[in-house]
C-alpha atoms as a PDB file:
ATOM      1  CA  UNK A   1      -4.795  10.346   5.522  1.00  0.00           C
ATOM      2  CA  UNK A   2      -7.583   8.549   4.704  1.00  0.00           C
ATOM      3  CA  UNK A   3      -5.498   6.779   1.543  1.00  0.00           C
ATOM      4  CA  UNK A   4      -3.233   5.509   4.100  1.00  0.00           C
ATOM      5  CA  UNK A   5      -5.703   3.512   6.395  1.00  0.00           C
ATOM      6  CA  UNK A   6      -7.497   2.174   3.668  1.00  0.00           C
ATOM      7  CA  UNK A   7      -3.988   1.155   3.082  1.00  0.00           C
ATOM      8  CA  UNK A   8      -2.958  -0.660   6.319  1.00  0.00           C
ATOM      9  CA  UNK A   9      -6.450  -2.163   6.028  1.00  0.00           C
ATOM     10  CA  UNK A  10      -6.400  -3.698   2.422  1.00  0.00           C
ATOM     11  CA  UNK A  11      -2.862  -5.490   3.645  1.00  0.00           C
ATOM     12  CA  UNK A  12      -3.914  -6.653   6.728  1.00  0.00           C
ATOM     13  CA  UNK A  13      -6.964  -7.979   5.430  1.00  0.00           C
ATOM     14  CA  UNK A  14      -4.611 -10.031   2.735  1.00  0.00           C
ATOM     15  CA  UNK A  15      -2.015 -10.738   5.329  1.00  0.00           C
ATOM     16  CA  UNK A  16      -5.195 -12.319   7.536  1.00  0.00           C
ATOM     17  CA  UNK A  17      -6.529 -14.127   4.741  1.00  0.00           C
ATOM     18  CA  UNK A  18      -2.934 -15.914   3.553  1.00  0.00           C
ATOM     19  CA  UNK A  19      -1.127 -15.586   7.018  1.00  0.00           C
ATOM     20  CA  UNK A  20       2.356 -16.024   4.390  1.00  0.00           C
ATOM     21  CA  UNK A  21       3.749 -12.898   5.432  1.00  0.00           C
ATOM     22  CA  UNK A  22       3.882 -11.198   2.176  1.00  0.00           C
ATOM     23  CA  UNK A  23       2.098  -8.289   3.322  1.00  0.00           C
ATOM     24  CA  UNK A  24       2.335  -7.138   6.519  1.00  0.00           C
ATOM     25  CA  UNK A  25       5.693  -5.355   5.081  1.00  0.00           C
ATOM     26  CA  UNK A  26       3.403  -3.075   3.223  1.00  0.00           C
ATOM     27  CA  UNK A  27       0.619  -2.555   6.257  1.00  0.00           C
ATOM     28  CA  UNK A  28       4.020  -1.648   8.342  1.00  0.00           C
ATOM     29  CA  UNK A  29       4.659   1.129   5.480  1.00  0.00           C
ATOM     30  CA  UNK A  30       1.046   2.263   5.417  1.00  0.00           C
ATOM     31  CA  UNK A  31       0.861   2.708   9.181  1.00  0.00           C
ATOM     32  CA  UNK A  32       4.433   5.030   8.747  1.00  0.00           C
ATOM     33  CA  UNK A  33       2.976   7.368   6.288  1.00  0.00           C
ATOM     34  CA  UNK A  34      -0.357   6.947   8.294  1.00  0.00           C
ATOM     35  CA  UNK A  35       1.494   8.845  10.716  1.00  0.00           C
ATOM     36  CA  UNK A  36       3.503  11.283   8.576  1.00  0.00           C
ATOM     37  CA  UNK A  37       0.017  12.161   7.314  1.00  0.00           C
ATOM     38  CA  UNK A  38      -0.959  13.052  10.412  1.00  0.00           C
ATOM     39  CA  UNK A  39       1.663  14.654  11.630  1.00  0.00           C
ATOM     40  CA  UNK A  40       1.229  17.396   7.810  1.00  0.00           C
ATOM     41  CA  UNK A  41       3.985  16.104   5.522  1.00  0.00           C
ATOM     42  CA  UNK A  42       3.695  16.364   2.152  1.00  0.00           C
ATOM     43  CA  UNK A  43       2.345  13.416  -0.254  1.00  0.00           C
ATOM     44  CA  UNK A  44       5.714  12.950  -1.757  1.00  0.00           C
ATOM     45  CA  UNK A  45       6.675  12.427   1.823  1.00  0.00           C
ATOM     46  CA  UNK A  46       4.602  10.107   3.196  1.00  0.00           C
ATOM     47  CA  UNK A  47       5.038   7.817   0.058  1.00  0.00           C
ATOM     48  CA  UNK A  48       8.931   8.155   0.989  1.00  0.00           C
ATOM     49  CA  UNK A  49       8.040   6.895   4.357  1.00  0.00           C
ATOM     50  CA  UNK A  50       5.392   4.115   2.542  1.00  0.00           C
ATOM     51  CA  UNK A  51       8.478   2.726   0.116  1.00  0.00           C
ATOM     52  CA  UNK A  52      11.102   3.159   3.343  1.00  0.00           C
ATOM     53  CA  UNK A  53       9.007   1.642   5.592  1.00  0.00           C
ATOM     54  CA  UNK A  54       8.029  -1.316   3.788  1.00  0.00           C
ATOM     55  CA  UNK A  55      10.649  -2.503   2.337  1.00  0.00           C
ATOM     56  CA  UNK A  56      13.018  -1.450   5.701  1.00  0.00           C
ATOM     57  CA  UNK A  57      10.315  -4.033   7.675  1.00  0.00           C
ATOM     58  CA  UNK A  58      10.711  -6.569   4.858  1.00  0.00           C
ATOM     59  CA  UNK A  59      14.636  -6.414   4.615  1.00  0.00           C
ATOM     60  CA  UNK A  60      14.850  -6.441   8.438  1.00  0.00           C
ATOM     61  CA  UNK A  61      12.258  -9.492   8.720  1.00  0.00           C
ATOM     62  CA  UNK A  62      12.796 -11.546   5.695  1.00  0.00           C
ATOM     63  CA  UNK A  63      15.377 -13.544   6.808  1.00  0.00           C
ATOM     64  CA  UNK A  64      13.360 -14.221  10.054  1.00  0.00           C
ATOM     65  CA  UNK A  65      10.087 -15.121   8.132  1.00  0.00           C
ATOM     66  CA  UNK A  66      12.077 -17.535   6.011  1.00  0.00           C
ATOM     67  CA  UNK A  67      13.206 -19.619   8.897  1.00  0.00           C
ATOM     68  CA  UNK A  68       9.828 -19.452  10.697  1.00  0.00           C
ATOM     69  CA  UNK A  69       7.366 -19.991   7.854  1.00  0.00           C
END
């Protein structure tokens, strides 16, 4: 569990620091298995929930950030 909010840390500190929107995709994924972890799943599961996450938040937002950045 730990792992995980070092995680959402690490990418919000980068996505502060560039404000480009290139990470906040992954800090969305951390906070997911962030929860999954605290709710008992498995590792295997809460990186399923890190890679689905992420890259659900960056396929559903992409287009957005494009036109906004």
């Amino acid at each position: 569990m730990v792992l995980w909010l070092v995680v959402v840390i690490v990418f919000l500190t980068v996505e502060v620091l560039t404000v480009t929107l290139t990470s906040i995709w992954f800090a969305a994924g951390g906070l997911i298995a962030l929860f999954v972890a605290m709710l008992g799943g498995d590792f295997a599961i809460q990186m399923i929930a890190f890679l689905i996450g992420s890259f659900g938040m960056f396929f559903a937002t992409k287009p957005w950030a494009d036109k906004v950045i």
